[in-house]
N, C-alpha and C. Protein backbone atom coordinates (compact mmCIF):
# COMPACT_ATOMS: atom_id res chain seq x y z
N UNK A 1 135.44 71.79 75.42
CA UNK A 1 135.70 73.21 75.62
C UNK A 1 134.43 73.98 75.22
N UNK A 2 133.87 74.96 75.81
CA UNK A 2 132.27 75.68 75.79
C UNK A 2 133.11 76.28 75.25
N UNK A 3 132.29 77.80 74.54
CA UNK A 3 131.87 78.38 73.55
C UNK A 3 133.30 79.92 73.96
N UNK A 4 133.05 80.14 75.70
CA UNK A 4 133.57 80.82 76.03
C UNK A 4 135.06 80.87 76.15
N UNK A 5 135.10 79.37 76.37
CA UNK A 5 137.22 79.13 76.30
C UNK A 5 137.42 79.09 74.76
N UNK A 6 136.62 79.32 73.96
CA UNK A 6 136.96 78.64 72.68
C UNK A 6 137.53 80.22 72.19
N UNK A 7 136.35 81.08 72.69
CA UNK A 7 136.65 82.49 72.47
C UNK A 7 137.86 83.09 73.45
N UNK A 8 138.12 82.87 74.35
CA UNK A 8 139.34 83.15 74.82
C UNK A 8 140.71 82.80 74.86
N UNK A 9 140.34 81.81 73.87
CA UNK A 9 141.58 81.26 73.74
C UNK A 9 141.89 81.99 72.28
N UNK A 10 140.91 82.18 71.49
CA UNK A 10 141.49 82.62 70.19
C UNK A 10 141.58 84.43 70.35
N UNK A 11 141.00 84.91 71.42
CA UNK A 11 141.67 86.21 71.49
C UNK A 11 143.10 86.10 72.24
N UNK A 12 143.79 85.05 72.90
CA UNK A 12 144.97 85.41 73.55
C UNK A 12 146.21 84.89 71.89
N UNK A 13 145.47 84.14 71.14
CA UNK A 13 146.17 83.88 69.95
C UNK A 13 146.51 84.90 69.06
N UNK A 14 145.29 85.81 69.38
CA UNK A 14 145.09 87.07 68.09
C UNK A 14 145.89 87.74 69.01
N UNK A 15 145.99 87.75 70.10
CA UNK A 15 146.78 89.11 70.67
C UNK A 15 148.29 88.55 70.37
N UNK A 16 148.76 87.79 70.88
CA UNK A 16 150.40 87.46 70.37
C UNK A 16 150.57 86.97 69.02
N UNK A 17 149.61 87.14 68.18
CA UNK A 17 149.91 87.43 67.03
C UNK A 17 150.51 88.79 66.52
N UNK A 18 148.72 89.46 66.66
CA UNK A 18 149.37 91.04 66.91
C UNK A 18 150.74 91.58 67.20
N UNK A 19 150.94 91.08 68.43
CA UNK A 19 152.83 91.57 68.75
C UNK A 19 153.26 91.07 67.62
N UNK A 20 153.51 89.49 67.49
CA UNK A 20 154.53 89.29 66.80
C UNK A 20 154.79 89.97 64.92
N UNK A 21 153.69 90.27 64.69
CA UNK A 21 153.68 91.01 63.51
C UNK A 21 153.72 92.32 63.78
N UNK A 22 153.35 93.16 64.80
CA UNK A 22 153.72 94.84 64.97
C UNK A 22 155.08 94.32 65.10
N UNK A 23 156.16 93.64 66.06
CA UNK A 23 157.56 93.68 66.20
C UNK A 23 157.89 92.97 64.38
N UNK A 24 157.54 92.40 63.48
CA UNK A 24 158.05 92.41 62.27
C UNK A 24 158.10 93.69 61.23
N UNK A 25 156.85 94.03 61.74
CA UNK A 25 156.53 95.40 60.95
C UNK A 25 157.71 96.27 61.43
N UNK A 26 157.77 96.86 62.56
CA UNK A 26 158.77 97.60 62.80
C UNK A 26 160.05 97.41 62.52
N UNK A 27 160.47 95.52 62.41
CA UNK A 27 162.28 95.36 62.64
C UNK A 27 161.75 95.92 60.40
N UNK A 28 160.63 95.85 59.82
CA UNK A 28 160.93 95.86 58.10
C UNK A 28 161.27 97.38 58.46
N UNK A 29 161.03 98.26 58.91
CA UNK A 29 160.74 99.54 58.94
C UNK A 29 161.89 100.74 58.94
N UNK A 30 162.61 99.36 60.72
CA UNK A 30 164.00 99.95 60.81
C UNK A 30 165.28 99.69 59.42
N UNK A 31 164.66 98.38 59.27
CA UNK A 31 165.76 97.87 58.09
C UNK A 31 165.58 99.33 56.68
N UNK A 32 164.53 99.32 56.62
CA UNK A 32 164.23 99.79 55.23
C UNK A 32 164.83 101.41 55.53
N UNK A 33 164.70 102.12 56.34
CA UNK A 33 165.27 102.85 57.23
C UNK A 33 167.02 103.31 57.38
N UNK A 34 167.33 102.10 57.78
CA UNK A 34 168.78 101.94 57.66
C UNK A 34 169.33 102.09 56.10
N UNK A 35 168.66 101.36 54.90
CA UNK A 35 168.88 101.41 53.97
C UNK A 35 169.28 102.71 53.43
N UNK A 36 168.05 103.28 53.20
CA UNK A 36 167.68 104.62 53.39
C UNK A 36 168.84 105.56 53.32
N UNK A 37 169.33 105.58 54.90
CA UNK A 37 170.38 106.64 55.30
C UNK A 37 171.52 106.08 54.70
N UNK A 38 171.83 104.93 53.98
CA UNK A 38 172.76 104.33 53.86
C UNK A 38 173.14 105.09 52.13
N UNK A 39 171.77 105.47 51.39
CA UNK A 39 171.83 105.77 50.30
C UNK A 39 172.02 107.53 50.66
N UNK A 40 171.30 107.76 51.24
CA UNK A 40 171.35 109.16 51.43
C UNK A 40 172.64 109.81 52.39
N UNK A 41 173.57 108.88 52.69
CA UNK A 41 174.78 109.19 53.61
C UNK A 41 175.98 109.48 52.33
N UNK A 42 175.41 109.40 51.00
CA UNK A 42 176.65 109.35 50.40
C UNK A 42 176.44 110.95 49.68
N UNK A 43 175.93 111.83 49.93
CA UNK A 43 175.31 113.11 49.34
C UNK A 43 176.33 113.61 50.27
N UNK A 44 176.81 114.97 49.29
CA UNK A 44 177.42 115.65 50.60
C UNK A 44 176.78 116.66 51.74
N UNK A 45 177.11 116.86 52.95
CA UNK A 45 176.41 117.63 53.93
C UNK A 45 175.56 118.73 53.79
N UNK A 46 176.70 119.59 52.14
CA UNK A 46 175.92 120.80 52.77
C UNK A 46 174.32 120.65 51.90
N UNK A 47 174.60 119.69 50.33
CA UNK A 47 173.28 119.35 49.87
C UNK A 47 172.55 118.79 50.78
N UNK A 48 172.86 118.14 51.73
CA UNK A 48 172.05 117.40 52.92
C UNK A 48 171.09 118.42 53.62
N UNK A 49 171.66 119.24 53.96
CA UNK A 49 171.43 120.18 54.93
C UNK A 49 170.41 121.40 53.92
N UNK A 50 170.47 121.90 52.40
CA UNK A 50 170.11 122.25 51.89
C UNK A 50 168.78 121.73 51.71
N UNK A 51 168.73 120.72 51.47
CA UNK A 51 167.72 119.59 51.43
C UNK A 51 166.40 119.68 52.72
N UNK A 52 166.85 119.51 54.03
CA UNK A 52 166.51 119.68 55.20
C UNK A 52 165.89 121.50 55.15
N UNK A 53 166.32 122.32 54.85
CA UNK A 53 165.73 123.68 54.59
C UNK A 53 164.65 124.18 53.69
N UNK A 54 164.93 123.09 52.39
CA UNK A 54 164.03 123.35 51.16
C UNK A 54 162.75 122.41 52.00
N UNK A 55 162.55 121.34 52.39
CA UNK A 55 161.73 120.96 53.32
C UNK A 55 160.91 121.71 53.79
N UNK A 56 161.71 122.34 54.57
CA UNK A 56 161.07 123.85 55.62
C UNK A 56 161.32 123.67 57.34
N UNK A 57 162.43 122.88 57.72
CA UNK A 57 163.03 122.55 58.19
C UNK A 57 163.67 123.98 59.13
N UNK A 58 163.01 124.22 60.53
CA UNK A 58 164.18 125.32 60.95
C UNK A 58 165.15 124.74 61.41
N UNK A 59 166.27 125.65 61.85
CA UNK A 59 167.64 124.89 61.76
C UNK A 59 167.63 124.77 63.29
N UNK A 60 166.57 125.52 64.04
CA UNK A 60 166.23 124.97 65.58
C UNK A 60 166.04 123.80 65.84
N UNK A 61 165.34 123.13 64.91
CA UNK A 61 164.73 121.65 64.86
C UNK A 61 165.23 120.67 64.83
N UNK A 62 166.21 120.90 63.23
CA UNK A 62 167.32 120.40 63.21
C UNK A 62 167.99 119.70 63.86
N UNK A 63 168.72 121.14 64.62
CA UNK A 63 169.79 120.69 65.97
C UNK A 63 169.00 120.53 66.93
N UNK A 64 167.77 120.25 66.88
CA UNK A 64 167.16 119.55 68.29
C UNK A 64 167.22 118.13 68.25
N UNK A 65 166.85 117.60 67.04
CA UNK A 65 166.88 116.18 66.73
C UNK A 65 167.99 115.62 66.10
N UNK A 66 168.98 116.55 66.04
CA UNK A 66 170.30 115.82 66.00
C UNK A 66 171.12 116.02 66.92
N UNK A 67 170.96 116.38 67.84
CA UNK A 67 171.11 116.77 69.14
C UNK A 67 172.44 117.78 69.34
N UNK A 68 172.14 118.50 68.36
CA UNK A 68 173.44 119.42 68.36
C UNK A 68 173.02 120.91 68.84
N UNK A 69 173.70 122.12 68.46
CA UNK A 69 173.75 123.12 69.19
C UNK A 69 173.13 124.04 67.31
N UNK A 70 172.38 125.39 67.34
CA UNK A 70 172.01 125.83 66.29
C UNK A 70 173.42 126.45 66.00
N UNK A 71 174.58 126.98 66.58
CA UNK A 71 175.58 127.64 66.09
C UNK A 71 176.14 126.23 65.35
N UNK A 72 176.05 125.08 65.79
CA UNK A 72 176.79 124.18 64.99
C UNK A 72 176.39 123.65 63.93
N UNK A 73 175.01 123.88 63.73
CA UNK A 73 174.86 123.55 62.31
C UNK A 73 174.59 124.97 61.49
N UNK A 74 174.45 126.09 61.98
CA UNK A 74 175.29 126.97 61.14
C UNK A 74 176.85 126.95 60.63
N UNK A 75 177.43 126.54 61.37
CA UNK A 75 179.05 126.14 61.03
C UNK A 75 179.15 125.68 59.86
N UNK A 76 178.28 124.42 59.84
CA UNK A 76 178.17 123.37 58.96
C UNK A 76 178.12 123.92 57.49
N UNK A 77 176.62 124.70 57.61
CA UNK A 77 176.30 125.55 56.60
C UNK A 77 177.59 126.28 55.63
N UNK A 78 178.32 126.94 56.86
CA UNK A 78 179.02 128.29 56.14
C UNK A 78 180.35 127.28 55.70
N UNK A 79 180.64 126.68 56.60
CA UNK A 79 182.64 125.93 56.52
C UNK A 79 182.33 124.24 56.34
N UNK A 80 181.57 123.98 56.51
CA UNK A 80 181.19 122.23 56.57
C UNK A 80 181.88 122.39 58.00
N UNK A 81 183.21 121.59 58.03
CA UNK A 81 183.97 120.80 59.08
C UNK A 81 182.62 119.93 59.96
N UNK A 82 182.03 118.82 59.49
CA UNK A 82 181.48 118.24 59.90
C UNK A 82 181.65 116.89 60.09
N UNK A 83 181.48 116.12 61.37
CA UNK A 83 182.12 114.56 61.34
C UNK A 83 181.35 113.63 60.63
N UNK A 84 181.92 112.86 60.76
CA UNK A 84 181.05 111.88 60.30
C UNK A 84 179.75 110.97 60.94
N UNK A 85 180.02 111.02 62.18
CA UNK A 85 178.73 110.96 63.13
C UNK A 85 177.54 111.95 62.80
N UNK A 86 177.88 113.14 62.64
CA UNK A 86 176.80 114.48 62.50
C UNK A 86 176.23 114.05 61.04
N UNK A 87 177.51 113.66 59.72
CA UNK A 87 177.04 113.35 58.76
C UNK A 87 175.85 112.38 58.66
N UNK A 88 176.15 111.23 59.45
CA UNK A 88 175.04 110.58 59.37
C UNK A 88 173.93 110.72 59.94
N UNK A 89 174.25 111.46 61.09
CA UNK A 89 172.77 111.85 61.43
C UNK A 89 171.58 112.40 60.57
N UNK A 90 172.19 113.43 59.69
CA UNK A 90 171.61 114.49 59.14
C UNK A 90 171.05 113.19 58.08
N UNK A 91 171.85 112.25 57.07
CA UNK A 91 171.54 111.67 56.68
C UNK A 91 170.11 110.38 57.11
N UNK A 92 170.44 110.11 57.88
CA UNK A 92 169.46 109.51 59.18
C UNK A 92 167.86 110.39 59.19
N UNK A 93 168.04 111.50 59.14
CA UNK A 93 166.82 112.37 59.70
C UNK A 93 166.50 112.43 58.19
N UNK A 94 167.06 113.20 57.32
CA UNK A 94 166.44 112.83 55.85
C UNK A 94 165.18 111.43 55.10
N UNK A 95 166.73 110.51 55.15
CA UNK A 95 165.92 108.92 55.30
C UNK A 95 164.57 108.45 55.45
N UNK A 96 164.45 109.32 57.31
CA UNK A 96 163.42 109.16 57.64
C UNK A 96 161.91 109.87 56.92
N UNK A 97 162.46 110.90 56.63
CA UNK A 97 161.41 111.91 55.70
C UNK A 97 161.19 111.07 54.81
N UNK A 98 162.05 110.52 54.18
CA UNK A 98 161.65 109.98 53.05
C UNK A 98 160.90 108.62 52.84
N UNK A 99 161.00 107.98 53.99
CA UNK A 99 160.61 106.51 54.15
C UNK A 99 159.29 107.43 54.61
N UNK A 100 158.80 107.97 55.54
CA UNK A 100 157.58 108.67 56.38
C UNK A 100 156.75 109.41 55.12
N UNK A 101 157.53 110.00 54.25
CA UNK A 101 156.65 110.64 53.02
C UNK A 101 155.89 109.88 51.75
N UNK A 102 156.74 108.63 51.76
CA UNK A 102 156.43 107.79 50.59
C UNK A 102 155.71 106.80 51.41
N UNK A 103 155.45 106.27 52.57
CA UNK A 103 154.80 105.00 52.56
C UNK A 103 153.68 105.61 53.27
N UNK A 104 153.78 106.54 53.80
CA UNK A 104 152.50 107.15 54.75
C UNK A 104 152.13 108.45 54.00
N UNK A 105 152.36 108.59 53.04
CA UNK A 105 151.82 110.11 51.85
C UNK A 105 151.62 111.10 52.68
N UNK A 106 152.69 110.91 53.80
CA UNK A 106 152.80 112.44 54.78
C UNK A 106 153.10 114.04 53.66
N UNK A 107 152.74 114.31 53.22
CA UNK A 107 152.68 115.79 52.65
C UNK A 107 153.15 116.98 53.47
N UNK A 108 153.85 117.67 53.07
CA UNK A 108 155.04 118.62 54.00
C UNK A 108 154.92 118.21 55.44
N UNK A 109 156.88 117.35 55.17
CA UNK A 109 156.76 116.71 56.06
C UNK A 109 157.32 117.08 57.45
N UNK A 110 158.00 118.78 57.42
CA UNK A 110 158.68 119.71 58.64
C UNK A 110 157.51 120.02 59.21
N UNK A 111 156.00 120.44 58.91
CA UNK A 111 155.00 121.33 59.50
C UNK A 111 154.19 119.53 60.17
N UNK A 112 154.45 118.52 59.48
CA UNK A 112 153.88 117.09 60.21
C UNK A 112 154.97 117.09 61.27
N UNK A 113 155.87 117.17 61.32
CA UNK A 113 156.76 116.92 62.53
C UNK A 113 156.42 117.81 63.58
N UNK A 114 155.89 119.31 63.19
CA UNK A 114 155.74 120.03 64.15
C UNK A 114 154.06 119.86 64.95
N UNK A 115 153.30 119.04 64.11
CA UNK A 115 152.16 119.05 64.61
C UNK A 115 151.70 118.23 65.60
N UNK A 116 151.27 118.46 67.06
CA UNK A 116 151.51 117.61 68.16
C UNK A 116 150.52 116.15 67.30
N UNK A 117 150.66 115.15 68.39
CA UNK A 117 150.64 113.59 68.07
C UNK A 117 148.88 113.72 68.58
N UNK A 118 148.66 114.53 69.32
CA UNK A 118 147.44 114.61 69.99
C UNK A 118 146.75 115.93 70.42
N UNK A 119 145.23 116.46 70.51
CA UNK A 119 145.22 117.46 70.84
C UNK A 119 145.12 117.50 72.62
N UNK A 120 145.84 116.48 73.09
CA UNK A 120 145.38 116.23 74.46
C UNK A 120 147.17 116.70 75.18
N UNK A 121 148.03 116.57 74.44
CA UNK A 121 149.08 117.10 75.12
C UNK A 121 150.03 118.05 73.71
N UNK A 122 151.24 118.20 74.23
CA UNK A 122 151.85 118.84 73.12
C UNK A 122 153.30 118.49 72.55
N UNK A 123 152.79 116.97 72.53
CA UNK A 123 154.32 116.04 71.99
C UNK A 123 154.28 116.02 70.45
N UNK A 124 155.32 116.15 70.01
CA UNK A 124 155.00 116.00 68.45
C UNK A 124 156.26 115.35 67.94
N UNK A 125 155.70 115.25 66.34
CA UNK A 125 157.33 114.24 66.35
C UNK A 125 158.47 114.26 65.93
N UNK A 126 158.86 116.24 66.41
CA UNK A 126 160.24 116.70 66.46
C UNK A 126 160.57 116.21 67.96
N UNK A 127 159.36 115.89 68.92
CA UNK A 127 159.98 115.36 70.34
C UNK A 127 160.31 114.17 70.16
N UNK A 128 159.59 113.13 69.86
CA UNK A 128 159.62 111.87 69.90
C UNK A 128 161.01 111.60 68.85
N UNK A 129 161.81 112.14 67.72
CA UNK A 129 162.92 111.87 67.54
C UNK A 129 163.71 112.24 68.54
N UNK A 130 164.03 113.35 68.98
CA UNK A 130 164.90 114.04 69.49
C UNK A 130 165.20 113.01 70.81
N UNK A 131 164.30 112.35 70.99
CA UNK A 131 164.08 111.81 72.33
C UNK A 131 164.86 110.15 71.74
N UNK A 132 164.60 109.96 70.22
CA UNK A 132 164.80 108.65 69.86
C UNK A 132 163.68 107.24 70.73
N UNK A 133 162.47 108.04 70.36
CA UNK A 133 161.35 107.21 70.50
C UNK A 133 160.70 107.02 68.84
N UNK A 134 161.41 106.56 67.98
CA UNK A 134 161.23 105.78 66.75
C UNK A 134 160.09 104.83 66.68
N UNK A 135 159.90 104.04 67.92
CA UNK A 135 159.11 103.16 68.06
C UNK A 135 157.52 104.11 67.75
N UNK A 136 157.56 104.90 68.56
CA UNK A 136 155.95 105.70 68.76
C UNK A 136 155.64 106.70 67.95
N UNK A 137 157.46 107.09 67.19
CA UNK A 137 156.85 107.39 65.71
C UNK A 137 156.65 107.01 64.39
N UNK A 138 156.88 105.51 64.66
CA UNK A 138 156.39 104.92 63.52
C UNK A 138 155.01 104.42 63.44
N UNK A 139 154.63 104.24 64.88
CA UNK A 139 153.06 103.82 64.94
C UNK A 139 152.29 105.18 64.63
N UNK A 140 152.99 106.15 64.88
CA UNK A 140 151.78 107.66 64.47
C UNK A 140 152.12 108.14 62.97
N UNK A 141 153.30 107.75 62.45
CA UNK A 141 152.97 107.83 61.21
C UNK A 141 152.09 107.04 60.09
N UNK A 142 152.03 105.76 60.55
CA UNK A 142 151.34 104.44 60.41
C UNK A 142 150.14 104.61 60.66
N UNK A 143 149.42 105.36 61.41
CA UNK A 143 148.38 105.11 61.57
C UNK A 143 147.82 104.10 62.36
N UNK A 144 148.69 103.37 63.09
CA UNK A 144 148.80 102.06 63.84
C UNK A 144 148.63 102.45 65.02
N UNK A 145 148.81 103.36 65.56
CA UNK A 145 148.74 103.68 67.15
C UNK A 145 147.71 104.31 67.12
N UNK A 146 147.06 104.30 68.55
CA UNK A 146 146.54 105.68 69.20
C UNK A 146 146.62 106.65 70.40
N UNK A 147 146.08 107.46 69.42
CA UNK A 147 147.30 108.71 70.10
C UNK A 147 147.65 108.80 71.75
N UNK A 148 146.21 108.56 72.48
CA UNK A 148 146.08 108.28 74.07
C UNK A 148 147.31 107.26 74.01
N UNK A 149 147.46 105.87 73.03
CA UNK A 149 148.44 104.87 74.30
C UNK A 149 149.70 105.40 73.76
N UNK A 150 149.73 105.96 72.54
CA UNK A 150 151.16 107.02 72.70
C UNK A 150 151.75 107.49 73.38
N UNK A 151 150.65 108.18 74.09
CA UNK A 151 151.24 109.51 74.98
C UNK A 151 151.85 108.58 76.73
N UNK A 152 151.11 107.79 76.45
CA UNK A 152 150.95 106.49 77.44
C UNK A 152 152.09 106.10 77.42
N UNK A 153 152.47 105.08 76.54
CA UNK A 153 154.07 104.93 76.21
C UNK A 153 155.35 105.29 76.24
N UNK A 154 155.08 107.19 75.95
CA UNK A 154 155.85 108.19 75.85
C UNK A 154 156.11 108.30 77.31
N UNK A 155 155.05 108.80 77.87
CA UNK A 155 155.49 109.13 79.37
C UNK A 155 154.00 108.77 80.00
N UNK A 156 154.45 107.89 81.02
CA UNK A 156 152.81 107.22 81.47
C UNK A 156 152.16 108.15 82.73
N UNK A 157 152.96 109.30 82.76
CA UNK A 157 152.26 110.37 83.50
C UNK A 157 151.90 111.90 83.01
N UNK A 158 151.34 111.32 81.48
CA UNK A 158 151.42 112.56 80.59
C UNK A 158 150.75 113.65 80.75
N UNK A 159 149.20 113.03 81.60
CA UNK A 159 147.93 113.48 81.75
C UNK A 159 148.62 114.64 82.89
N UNK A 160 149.00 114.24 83.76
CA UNK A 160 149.29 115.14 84.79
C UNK A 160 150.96 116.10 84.67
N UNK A 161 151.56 115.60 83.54
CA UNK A 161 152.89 116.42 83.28
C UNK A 161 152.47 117.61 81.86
N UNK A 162 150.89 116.99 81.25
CA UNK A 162 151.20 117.85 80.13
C UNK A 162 149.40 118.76 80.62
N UNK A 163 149.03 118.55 81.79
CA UNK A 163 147.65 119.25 82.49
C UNK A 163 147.80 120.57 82.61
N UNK A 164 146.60 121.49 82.13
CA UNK A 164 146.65 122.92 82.33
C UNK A 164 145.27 123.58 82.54
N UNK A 165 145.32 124.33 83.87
CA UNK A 165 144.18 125.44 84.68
C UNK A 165 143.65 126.27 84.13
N UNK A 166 143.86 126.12 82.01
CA UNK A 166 143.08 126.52 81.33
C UNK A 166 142.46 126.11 80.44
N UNK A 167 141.55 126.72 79.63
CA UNK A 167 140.73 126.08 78.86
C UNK A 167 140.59 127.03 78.01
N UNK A 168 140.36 126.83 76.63
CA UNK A 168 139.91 127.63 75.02
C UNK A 168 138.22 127.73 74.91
N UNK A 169 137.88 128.92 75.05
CA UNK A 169 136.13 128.71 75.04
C UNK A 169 135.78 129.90 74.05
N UNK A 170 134.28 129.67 73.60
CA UNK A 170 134.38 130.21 72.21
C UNK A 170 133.40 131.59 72.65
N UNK A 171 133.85 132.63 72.92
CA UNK A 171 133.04 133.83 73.08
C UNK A 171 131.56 134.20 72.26
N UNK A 172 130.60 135.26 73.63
CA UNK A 172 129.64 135.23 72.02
C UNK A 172 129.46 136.24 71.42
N UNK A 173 130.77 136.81 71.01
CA UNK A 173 131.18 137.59 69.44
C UNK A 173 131.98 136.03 68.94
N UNK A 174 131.97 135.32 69.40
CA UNK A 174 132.38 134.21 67.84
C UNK A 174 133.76 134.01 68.38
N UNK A 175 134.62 134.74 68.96
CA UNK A 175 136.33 134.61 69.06
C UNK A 175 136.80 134.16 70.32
N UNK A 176 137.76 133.13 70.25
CA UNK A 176 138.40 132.39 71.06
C UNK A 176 138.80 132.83 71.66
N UNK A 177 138.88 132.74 73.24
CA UNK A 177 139.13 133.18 74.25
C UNK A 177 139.79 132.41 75.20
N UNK A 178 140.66 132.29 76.36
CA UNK A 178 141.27 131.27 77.51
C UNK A 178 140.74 131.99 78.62
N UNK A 179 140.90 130.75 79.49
CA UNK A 179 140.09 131.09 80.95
C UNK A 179 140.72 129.90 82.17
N UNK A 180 140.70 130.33 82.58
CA UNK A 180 140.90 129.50 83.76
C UNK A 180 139.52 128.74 83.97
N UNK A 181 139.92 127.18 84.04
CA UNK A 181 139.16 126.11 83.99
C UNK A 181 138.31 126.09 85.56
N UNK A 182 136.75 125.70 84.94
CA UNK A 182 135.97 125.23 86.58
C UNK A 182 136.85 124.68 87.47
N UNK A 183 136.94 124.40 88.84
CA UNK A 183 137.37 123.11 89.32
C UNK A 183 136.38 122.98 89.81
């Protein structure tokens, strides 16, 4: 075997390695995850939900990624009457803060959710829950992904669904300005 199969053979090794340890990393992630909500499912709602606010958490967000309606988690707020599905959600979305804050030293972690994944489109990762793409936000909290095969992943026609006929250019008094882009 020359020099060149020797090397191609040990990059097709390193690459299904790679998988098979990103898919371990992730099934530790989900587990630890599950745990998580499992501890934090036993709090009651409205501390839950209190919790989610002291954050900085709008309650738009909220019910975006728990896929509910904002009058219904005002409800919640004022009367509870909340199921137990909703319970765990809320519990679920907590969890996640908390697993995302402690292993990735994400620091206020409502204004990280709101901050897109890239400055090339405007997904961020109040979308990528809401959407229950877990997968692509654990690699951007991780630091494991990048952001291009994200957006790739996310939607592989991002370039042309998230494209715009303007552009940010810096005036010369100093201040930012938009314009409609050369073609």
């Amino acid at each position: 075997m020359d020099l060149t199969d020797t090397v191609g053979s040990l990059r097709s090794q390193t690459k299904a390695l790679h998988e098979d340890v990103r898919g371990l990393h992730e099934e530790a992630l989900f587990k630890d995850w599950q745990h998580r909500t499992a501890r934090r499912a036993k709090t009651a709602p409205l501390t839950l939900l209190d919790e989610l606010a002291r954050l900085g958490f709008s309650w738009r967000d909220v019910a975006r990624m728990l896929g509910v309606s904002v009058p219904a988690v005002q409800k919640w707020r004022r009367s509870g009457g909340i199921t137990g599905h909703n319970r765990r959600n809320i519990a679920n979305l907590l969890a996640l803060c908390d697993l995302i804050s402690e292993r990735y030293l994400v620091e206020e972690i409502a204004s990280w959710f709101e901050m897109p994944i890239s400055g090339d489109a405007p997904l961020t990762p109040t979308d990528l829950y809401a959407e229950g793409r877990m997968d692509i936000l654990f690699d951007h909290a991780s630091g494991h992904g990048d952001p291009e095969q994200m957006l790739t992943d996310y939607d592989g026609a991002w370039r042309e669904r998230f494209r715009s006929d303007f552009e940010v250019y810096e005036e010369s008094d100093g201040e930012l300005s938009i314009r409609l882009k050369d073609k």
